[in-house]
Protein backbone atom coordinates (compact mmCIF):
# COMPACT_ATOMS: atom_id res chain seq x y z
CA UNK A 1 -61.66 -29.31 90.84
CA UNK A 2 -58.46 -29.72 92.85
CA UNK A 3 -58.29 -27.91 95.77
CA UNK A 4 -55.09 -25.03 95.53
CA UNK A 5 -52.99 -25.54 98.24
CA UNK A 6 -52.32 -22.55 101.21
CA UNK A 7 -49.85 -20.31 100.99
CA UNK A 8 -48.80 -17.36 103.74
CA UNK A 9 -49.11 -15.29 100.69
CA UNK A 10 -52.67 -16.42 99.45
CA UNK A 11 -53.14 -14.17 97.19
CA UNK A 12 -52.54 -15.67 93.85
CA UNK A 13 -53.88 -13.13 90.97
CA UNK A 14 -51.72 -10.22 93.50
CA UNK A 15 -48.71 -12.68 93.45
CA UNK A 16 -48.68 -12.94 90.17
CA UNK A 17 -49.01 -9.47 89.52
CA UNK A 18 -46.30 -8.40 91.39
CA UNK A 19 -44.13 -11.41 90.44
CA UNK A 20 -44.63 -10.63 87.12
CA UNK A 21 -43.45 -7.18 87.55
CA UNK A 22 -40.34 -7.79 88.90
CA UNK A 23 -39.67 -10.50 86.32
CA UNK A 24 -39.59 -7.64 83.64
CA UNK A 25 -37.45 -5.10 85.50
CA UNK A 26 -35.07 -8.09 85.70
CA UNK A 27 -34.91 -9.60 82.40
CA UNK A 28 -34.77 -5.66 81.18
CA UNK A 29 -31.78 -5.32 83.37
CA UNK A 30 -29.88 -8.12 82.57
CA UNK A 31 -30.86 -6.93 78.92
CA UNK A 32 -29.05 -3.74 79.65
CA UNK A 33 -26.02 -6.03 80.90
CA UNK A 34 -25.66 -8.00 77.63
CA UNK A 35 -25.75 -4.66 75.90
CA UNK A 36 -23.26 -3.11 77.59
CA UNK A 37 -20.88 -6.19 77.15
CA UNK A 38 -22.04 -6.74 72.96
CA UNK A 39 -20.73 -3.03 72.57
CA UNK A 40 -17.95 -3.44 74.79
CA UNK A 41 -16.56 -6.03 72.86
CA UNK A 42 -17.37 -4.41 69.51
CA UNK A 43 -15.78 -1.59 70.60
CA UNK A 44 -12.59 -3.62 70.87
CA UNK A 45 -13.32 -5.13 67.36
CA UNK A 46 -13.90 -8.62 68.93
CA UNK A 47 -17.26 -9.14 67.63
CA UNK A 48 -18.84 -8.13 63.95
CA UNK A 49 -21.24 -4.98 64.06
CA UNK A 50 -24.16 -6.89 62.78
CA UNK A 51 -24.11 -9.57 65.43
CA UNK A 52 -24.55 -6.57 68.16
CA UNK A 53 -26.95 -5.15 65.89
CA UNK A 54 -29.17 -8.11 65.99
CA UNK A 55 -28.85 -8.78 69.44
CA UNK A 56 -29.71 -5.05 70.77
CA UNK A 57 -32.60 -4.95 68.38
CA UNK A 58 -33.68 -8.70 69.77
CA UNK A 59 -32.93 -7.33 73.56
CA UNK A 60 -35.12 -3.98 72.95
CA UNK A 61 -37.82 -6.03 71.42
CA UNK A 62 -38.20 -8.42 73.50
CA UNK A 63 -38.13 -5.82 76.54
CA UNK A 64 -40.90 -4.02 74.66
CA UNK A 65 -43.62 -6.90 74.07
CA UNK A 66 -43.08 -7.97 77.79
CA UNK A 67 -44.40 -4.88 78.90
CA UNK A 68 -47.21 -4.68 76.37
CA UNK A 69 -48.09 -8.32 77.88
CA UNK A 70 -47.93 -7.01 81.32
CA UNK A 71 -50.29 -3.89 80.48
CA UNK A 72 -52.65 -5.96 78.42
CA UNK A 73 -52.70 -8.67 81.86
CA UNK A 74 -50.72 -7.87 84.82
CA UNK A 75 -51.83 -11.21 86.42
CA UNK A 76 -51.29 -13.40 83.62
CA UNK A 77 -48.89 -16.88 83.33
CA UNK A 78 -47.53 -16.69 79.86
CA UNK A 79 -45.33 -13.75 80.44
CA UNK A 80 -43.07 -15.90 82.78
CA UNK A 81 -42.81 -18.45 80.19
CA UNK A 82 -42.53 -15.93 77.33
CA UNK A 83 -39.90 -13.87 79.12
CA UNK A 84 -37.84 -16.88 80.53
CA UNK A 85 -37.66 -18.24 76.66
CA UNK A 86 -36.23 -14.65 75.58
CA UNK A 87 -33.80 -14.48 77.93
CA UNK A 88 -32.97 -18.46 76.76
CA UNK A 89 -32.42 -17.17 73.35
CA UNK A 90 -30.61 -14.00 74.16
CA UNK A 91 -27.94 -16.13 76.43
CA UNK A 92 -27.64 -18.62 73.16
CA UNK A 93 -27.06 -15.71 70.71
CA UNK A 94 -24.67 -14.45 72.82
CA UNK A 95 -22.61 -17.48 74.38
CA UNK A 96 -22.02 -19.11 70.88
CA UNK A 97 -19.84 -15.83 70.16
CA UNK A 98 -17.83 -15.20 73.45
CA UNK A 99 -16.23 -16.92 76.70
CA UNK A 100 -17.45 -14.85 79.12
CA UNK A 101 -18.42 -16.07 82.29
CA UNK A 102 -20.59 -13.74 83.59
CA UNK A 103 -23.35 -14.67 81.37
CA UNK A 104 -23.61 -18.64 83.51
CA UNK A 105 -25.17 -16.44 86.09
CA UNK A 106 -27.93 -15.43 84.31
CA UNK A 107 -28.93 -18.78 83.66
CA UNK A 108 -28.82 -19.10 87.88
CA UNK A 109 -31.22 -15.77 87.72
CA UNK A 110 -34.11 -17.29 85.53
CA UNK A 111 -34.01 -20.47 87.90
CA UNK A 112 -34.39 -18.31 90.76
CA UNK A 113 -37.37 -16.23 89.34
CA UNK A 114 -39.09 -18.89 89.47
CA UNK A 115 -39.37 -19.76 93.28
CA UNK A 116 -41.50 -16.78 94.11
CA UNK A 117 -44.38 -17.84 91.26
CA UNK A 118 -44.79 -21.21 93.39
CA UNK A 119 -44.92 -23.44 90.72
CA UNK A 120 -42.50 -26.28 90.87
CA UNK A 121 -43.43 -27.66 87.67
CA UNK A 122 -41.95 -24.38 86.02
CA UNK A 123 -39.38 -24.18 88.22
CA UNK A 124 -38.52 -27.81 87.08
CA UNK A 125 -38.92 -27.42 83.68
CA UNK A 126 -36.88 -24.26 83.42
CA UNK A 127 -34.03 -25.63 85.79
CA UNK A 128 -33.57 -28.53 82.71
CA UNK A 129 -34.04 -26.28 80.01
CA UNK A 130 -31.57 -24.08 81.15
CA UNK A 131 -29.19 -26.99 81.96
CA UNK A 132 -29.36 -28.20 78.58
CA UNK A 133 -28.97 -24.80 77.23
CA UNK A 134 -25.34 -24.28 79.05
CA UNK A 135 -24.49 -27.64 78.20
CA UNK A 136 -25.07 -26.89 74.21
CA UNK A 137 -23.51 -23.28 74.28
CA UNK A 138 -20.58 -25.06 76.21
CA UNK A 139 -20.07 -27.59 73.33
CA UNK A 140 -21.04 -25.40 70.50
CA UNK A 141 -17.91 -23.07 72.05
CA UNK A 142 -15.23 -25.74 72.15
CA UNK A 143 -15.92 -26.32 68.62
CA UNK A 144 -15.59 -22.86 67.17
CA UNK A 145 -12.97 -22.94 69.23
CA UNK A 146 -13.70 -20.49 71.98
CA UNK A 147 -13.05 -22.33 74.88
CA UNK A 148 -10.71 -25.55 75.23
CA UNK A 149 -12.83 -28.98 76.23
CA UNK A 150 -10.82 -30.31 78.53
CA UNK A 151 -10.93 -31.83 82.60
CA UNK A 152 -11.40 -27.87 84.12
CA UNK A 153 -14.41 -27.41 81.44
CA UNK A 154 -15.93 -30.45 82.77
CA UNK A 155 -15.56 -29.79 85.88
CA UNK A 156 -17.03 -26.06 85.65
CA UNK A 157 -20.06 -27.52 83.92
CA UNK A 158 -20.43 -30.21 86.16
CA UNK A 159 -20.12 -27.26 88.56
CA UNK A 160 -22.62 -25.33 87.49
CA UNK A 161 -24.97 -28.07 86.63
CA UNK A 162 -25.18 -29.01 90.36
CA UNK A 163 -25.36 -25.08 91.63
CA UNK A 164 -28.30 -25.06 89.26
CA UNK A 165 -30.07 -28.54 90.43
CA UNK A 166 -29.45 -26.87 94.31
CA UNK A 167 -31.45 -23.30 93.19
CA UNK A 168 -34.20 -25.81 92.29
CA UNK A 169 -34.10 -28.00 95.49
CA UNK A 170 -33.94 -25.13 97.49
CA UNK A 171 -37.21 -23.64 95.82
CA UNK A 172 -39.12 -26.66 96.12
CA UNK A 173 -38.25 -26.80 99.62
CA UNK A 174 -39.50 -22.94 99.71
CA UNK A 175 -42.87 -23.87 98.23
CA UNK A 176 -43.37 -26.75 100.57
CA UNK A 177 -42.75 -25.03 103.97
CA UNK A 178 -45.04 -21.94 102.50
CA UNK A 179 -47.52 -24.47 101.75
CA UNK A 180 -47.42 -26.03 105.17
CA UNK A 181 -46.43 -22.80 107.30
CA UNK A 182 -49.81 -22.22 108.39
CA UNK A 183 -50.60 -26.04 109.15
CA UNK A 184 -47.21 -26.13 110.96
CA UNK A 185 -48.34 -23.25 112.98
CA UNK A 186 -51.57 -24.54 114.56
CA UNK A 187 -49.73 -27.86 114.82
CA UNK A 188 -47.27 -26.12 116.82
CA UNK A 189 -49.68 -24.18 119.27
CA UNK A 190 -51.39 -27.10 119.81
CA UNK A 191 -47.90 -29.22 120.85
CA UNK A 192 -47.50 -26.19 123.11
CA UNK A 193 -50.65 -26.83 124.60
CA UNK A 194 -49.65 -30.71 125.39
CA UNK A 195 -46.52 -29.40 126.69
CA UNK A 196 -48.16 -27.29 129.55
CA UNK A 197 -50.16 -29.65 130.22
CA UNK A 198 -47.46 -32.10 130.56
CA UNK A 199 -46.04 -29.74 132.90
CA UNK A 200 -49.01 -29.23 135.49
CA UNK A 201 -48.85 -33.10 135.74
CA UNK A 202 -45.60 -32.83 136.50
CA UNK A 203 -46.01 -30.35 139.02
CA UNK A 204 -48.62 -31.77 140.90
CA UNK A 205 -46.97 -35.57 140.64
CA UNK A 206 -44.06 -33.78 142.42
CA UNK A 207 -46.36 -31.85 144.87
CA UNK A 208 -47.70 -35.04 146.12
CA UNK A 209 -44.51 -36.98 145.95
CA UNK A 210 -42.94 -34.17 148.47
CA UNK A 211 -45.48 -34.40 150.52
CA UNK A 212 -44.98 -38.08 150.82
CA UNK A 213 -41.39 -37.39 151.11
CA UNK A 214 -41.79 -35.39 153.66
CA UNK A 215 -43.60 -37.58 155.87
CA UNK A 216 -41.06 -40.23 155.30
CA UNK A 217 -38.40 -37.93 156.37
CA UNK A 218 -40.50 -36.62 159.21
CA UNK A 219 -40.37 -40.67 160.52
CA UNK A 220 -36.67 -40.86 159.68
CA UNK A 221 -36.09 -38.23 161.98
CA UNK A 222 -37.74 -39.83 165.15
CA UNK A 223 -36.90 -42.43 164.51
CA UNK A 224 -32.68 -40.96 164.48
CA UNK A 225 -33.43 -39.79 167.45
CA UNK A 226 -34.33 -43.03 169.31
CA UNK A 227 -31.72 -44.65 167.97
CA UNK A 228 -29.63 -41.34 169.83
CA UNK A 229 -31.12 -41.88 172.97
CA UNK A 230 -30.93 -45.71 173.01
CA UNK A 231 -27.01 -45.19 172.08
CA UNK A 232 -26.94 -43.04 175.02
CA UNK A 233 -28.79 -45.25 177.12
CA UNK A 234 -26.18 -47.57 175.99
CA UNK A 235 -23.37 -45.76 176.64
CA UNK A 236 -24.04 -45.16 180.24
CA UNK A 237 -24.97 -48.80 180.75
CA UNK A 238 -21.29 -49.47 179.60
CA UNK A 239 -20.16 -47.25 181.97
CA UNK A 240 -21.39 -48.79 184.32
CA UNK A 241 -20.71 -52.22 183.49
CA UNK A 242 -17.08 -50.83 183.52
CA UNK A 243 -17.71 -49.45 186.57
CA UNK A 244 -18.82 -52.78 187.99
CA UNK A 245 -15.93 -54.82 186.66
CA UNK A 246 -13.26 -51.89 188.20
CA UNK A 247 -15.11 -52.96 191.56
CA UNK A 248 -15.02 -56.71 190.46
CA UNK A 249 -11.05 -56.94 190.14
CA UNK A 250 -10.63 -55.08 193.70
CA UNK A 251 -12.88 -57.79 194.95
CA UNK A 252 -10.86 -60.64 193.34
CA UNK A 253 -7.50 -58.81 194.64
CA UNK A 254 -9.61 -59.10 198.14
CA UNK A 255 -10.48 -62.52 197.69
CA UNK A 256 -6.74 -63.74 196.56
CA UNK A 257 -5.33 -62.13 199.32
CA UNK A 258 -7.63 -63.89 201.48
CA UNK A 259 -6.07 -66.97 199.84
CA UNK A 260 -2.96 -66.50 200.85
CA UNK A 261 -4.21 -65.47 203.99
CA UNK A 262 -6.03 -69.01 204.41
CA UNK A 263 -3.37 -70.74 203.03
CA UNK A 264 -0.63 -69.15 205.80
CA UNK A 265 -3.19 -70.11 208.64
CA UNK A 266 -3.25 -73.70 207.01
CA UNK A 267 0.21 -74.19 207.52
CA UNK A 268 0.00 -73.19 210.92
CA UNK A 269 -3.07 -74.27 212.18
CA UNK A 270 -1.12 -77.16 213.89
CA UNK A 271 0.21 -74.89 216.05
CA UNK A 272 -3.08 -73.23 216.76
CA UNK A 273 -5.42 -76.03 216.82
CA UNK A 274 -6.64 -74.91 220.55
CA UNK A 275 -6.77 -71.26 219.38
CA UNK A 276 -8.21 -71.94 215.77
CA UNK A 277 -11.76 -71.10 216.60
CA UNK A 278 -11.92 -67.88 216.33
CA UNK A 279 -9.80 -67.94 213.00
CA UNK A 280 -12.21 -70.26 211.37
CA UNK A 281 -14.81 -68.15 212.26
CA UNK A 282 -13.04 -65.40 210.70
CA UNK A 283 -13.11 -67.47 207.31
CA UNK A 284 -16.55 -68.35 207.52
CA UNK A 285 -17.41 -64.41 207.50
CA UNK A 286 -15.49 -64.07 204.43
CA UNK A 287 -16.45 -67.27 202.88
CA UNK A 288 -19.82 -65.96 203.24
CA UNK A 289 -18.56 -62.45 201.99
CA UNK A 290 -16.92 -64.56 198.77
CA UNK A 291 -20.44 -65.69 198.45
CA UNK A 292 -22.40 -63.06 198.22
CA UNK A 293 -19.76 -61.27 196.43
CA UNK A 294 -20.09 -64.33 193.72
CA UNK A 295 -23.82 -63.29 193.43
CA UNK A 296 -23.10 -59.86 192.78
CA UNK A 297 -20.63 -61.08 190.09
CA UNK A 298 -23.26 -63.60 188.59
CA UNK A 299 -26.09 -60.71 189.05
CA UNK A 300 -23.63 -58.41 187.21
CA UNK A 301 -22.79 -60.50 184.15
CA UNK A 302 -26.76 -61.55 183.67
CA UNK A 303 -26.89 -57.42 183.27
CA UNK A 304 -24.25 -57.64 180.78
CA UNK A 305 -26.10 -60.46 179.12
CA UNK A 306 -29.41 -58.67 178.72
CA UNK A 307 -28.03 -54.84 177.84
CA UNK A 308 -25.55 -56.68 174.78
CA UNK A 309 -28.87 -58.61 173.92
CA UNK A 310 -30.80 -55.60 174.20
CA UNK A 311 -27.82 -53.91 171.82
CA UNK A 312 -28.08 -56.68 169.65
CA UNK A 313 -31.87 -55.86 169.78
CA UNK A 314 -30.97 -52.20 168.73
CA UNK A 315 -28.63 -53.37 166.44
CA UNK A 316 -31.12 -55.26 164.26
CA UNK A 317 -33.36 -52.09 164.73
CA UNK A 318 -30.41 -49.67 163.08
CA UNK A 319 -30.35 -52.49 160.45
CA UNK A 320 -33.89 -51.96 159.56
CA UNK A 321 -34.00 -48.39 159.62
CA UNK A 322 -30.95 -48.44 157.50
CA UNK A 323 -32.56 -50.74 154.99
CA UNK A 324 -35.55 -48.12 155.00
CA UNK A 325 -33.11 -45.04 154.43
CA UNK A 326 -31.56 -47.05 151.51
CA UNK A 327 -35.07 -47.42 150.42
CA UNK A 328 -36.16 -44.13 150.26
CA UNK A 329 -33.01 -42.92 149.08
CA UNK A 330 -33.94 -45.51 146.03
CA UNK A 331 -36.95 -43.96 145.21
CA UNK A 332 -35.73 -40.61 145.64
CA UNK A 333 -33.24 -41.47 143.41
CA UNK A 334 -35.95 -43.01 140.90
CA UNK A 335 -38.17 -39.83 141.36
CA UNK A 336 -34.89 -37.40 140.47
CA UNK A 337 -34.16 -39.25 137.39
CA UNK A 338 -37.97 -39.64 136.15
CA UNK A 339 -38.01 -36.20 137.08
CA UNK A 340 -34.87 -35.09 134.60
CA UNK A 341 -36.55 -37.06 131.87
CA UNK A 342 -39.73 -35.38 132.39
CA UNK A 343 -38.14 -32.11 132.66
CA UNK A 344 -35.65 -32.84 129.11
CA UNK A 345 -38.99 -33.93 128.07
CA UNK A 346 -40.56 -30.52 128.82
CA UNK A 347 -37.68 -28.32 127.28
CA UNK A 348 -36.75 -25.05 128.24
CA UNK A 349 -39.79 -24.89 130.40
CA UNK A 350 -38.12 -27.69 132.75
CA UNK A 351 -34.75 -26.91 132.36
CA UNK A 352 -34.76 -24.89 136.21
CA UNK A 353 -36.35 -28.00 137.36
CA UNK A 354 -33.98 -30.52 135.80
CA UNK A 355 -31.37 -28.76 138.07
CA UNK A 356 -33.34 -29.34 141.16
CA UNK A 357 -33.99 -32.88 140.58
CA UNK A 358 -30.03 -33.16 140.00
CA UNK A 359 -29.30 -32.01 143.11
CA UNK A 360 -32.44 -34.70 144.98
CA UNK A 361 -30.44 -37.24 143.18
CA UNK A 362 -27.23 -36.03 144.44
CA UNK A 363 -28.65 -35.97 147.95
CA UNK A 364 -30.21 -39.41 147.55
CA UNK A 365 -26.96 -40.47 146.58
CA UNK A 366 -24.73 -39.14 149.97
CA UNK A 367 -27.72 -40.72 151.92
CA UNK A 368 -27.18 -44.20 150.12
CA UNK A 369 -23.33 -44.03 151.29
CA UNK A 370 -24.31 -42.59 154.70
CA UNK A 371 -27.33 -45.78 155.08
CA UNK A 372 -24.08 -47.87 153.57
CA UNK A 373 -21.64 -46.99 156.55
CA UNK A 374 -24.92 -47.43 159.04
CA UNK A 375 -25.00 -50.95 158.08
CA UNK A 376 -21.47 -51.67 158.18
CA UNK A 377 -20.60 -49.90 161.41
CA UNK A 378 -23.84 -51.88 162.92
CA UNK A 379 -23.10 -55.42 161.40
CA UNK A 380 -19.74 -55.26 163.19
CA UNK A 381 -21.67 -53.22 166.65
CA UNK A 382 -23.72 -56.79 166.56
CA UNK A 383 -20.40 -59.23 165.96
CA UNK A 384 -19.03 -57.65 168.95
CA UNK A 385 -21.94 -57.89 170.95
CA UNK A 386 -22.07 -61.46 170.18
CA UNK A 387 -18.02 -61.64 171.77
CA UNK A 388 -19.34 -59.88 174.79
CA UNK A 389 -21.89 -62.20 175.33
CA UNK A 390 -19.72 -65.40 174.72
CA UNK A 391 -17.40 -63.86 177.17
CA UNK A 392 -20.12 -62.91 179.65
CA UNK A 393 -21.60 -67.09 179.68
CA UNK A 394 -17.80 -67.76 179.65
CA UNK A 395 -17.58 -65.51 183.57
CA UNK A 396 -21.08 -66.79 184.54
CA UNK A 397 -19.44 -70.38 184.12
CA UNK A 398 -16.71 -69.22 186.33
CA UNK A 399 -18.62 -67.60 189.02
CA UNK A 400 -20.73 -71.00 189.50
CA UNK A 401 -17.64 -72.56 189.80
CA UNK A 402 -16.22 -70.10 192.38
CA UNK A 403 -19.99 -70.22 194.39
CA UNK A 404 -19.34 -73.87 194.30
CA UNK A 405 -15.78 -73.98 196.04
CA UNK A 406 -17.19 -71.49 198.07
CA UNK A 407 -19.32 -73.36 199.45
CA UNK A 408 -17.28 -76.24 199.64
CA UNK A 409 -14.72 -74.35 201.76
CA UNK A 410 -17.67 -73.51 203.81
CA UNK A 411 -18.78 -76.83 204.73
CA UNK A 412 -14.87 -77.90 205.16
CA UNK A 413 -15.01 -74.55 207.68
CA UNK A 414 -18.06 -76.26 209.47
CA UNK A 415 -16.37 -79.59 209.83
CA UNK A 416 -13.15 -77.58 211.41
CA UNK A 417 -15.63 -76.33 213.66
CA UNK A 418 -17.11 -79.45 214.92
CA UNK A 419 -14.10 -81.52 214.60
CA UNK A 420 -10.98 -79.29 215.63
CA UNK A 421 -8.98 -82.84 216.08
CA UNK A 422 -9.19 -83.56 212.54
CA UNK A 423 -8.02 -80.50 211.23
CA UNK A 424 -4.17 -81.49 211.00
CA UNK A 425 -5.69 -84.58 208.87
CA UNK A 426 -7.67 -82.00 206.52
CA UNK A 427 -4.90 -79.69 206.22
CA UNK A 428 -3.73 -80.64 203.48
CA UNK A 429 -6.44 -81.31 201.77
CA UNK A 430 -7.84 -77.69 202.07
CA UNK A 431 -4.05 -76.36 200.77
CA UNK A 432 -5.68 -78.50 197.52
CA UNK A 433 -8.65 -76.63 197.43
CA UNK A 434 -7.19 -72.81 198.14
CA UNK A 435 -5.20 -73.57 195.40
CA UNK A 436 -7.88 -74.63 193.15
CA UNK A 437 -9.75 -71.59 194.49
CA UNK A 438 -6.09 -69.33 193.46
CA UNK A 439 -6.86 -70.60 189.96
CA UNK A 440 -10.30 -69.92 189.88
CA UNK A 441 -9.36 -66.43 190.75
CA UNK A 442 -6.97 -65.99 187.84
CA UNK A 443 -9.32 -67.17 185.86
CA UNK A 444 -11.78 -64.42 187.04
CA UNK A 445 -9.16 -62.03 186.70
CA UNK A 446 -8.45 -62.82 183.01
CA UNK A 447 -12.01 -63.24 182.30
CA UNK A 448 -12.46 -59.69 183.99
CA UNK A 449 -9.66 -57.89 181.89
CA UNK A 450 -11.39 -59.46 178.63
CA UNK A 451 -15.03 -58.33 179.46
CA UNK A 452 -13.32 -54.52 180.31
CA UNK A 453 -11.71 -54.80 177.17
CA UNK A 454 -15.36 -55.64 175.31
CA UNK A 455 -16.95 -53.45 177.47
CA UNK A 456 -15.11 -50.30 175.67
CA UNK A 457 -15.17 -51.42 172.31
CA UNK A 458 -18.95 -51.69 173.06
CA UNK A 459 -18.67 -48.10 174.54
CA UNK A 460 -16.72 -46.79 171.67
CA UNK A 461 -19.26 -48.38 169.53
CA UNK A 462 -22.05 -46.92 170.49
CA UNK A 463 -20.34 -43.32 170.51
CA UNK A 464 -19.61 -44.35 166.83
CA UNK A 465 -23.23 -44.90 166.22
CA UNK A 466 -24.64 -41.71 168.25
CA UNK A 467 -22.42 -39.56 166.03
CA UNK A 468 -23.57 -41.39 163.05
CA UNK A 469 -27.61 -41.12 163.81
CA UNK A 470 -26.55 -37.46 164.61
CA UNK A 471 -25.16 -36.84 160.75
CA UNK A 472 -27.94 -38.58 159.95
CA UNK A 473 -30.16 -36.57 161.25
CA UNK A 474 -28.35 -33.33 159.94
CA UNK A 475 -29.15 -35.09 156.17
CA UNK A 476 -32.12 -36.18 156.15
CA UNK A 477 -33.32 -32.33 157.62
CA UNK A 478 -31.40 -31.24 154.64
CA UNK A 479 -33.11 -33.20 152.48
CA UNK A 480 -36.63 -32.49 153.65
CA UNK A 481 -35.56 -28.75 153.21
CA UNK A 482 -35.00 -29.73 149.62
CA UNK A 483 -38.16 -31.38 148.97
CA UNK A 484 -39.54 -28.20 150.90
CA UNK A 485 -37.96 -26.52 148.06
CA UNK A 486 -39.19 -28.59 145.34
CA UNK A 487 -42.66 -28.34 146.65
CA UNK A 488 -41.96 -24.51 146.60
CA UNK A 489 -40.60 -24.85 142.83
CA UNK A 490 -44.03 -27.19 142.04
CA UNK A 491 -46.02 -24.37 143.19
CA UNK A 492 -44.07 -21.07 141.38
CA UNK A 493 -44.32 -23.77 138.10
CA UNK A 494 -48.55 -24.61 138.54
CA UNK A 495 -48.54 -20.55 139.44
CA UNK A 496 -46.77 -19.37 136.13
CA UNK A 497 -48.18 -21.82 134.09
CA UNK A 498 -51.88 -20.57 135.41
């Protein structure tokens, strides 16, 4: 025996019982309507009195054996069927002999009768019985004449035809969702079920994700703030270098005055070859001043050497921690947008939380950028670091060439002192040399206004970079206040959803 399907209303003898009911109050209703429009029209002489006569004693009768079926079973099938072929009949009788339209509808009214008995074969067989009923009385009227068969009649058929064939679609579609409501509703609850516990994943995937996050962000920070202090170590290292090479062109204004000086005496050490002692002892002092001077100069620019390689060092160390911001920023980027599709996933539940992983991603984003400048600002840091240093080997060169004519005007000072007779023979000879020397000088001089000039790009530099760790630093504590937040949200979700 095959198994009846479920219904909301279960019931079937009840459902019957009070479908049936209503059935007869309608057909005896749109009884009453006919009536009303058979006498109508016979009061206006438009129909012959025995036609009405038949059809109101057809009307009452059939009224009258549909309710002695009802009281002899008020659960029972045939009535539909019995009562749906009356009103058939009654519609025929009555089209045939008149135009009006009203009486289409009641063709609509049986299909519709039949959605509540939830049958479909009924409601199938009754939607082409009917349809084949309007098409006859249609014909049947364009040959006596009562209506014109033309292109509107067509179409009004047509027309009705389909409003019919929709009444039917739309009751099968009634019967099936009442036969699967209940099914649909445990199907449903469960679904709900998955969903929440889609959602405490969720929450505690986030949970542990901003608690990684945060420890990330925790080791961002220190390490912003060495890279603050080592720009401010930097800084004041170029100060000082700047410092240093202030006191280093003073020095080579001393030493090309003493150049002229020397090369003055030269000309008239002729004259003072008896008293030239003393003035060649004079120039060994600051020969030996020129010296040690040149050491300072070569001690200074090994300095310079080591801080830009220790700023290169740094540099590369920015680099790295840039690449790790961009990094992170990448995966919190990754986590927003697996986030949003978890959260479209989750519905209306996860629509708060699709906002908040919005705005991670929009953070993650302005930290990208920010990581972005880093590198750029420290790629060109390190180029100019590497001009520095060029420039720095380029001064060393020149102060070994300096300590070398230094000393060679030394020992040409110690041969003036143990020869004084062949000083008018050397004179010109050291004239060669001070002027080499005067060149050497200028050299230093240029050299000295090019490392000043690197020295405050470096400086300005490294300011650049100090302010940039310090936005930094101000975004990635905003950030870890929004993961803060989303651990927050994570816990108000596990919370409600508990």
């Amino acid at each position: 025996m095959e198994e009846e399907k479920k219904y909301i209303y279960n019931d079937k003898a009840e459902r019957i019982k009070k479908m049936n009911r209503f059935y007869i109050g309608a057909t005896i209703f749109l009884g009453i309507l006919f009536l009303l429009y058979l006498w109508l029209r016979m009061a206006n002489q438009n129909l012959v009195n025995a036609t009405v006569y038949g059809n109101t004693v057809l009307i009452i009768g059939a009224s009258v054996l549909n309710t002695i079926i009802y009281h002899k079973d008020h659960a029972t099938a045939k009535l539909k069927v019995i009562a749906t072929l009356e009103m058939g009949l009654e519609y025929l009788l009555v089209g045939v002999q008149t135009d009006a339209h009203f009486i289409t509808y009641v063709l609509i009214v049986l299909v519709a009768l039949q959605i509540p008995y939830y049958d479909e074969g009924g409601l199938k067989r009754t939607c082409v019985g009917v349809s084949i009923l309007y098409v006859i009385v249609t014909i049947v009227q364009g040959i006596k004449g009562i209506t014109v068969l033309n292109v509107d009649t067509i179409c009004s058929v047509v027309g009705v035809l389909g409003v019919l064939f929709m009444v039917s679609r739309i009751g099968k579609i009634t019967l099936l969702f009442n036969a699967d409501a209940l099914g649909s509703i445990d199907e449903e609850h469960k679904k709900q079920n998955e969903i929440l516990q889609g959602v405490l994943e969720i929450s505690k995937t986030v949970q542990e994700e901003s608690v990684k996050s945060s420890s990330l962000i925790g080791k961002l920070v220190e390490t912003t703030n060495s890279v603050t202090g080592s720009m401010q170590e930097i800084t004041t290292a170029s100060g000082m270098n700047a410092n240093s090479i202030e006191e280093q062109n003073t020095m080579t204004a001393t030493i090309q005055d003493a150049i002229e000086e020397t090369s003055e005496r030269s000309k008239q050490m002729v004259d003072i070859a008896m008293n030239s002692n003393d003035s060649i002892q004079e120039n060994m002092r600051v020969m030996d001043e020129l010296k040690d001077q040149a050491e300072q100069i070569t001690n200074t620019n090994h300095d310079v050497t080591e801080a830009m390689t220790k700023l290169q060092d740094k540099t590369k160390e920015v680099e790295e921690i840039a690449g790790m911001i961009l990094n992170i920023s990448s995966q919190t980027n990754l986590l927003a947008l697996n986030a949003s599709i978890e959260s479209a996933r989750a519905g209306e539940a996860g629509r708060g939380f699709a906002v908040v992983a919005e705005q991670i991603r929009q953070l993650a984003e302005q930290t990208k950028n920010s990581t972005e400048e880093i590198t750029r600002i420290t790629n060109e840091l390190n180029a100019n670091a590497n001009d520095v240093v060029v420039s720095v080997e380029g001064s060393v060169q020149a102060t070994e060439d300096q300590k070398e004519k230094i000393l060679a005007a030394s020992e040409t000072f110690n041969l003036l002192n143990k020869n004084i007779g062949e000083l008018v023979a050397h004179i010109e000879e050291v004239n060669k040399k001070v002027s080499g020397l005067s060149d050497s000088n200028n050299k230093i001089v240029v050299n000295c206004s090019q490392l000043s000039a690197a020295t405050e790009e470096v400086t300005a530099s490294a300011e650049q970079v100090h302010t940039l760790s310090e936005e930094n630093l101000d975004v990635a504590k905003q950030v870890q206040n929004a993961v803060e937040k989303i651990h927050s949200t994570a816990d108000d979700i596990k919370k409600f959803l508990h």
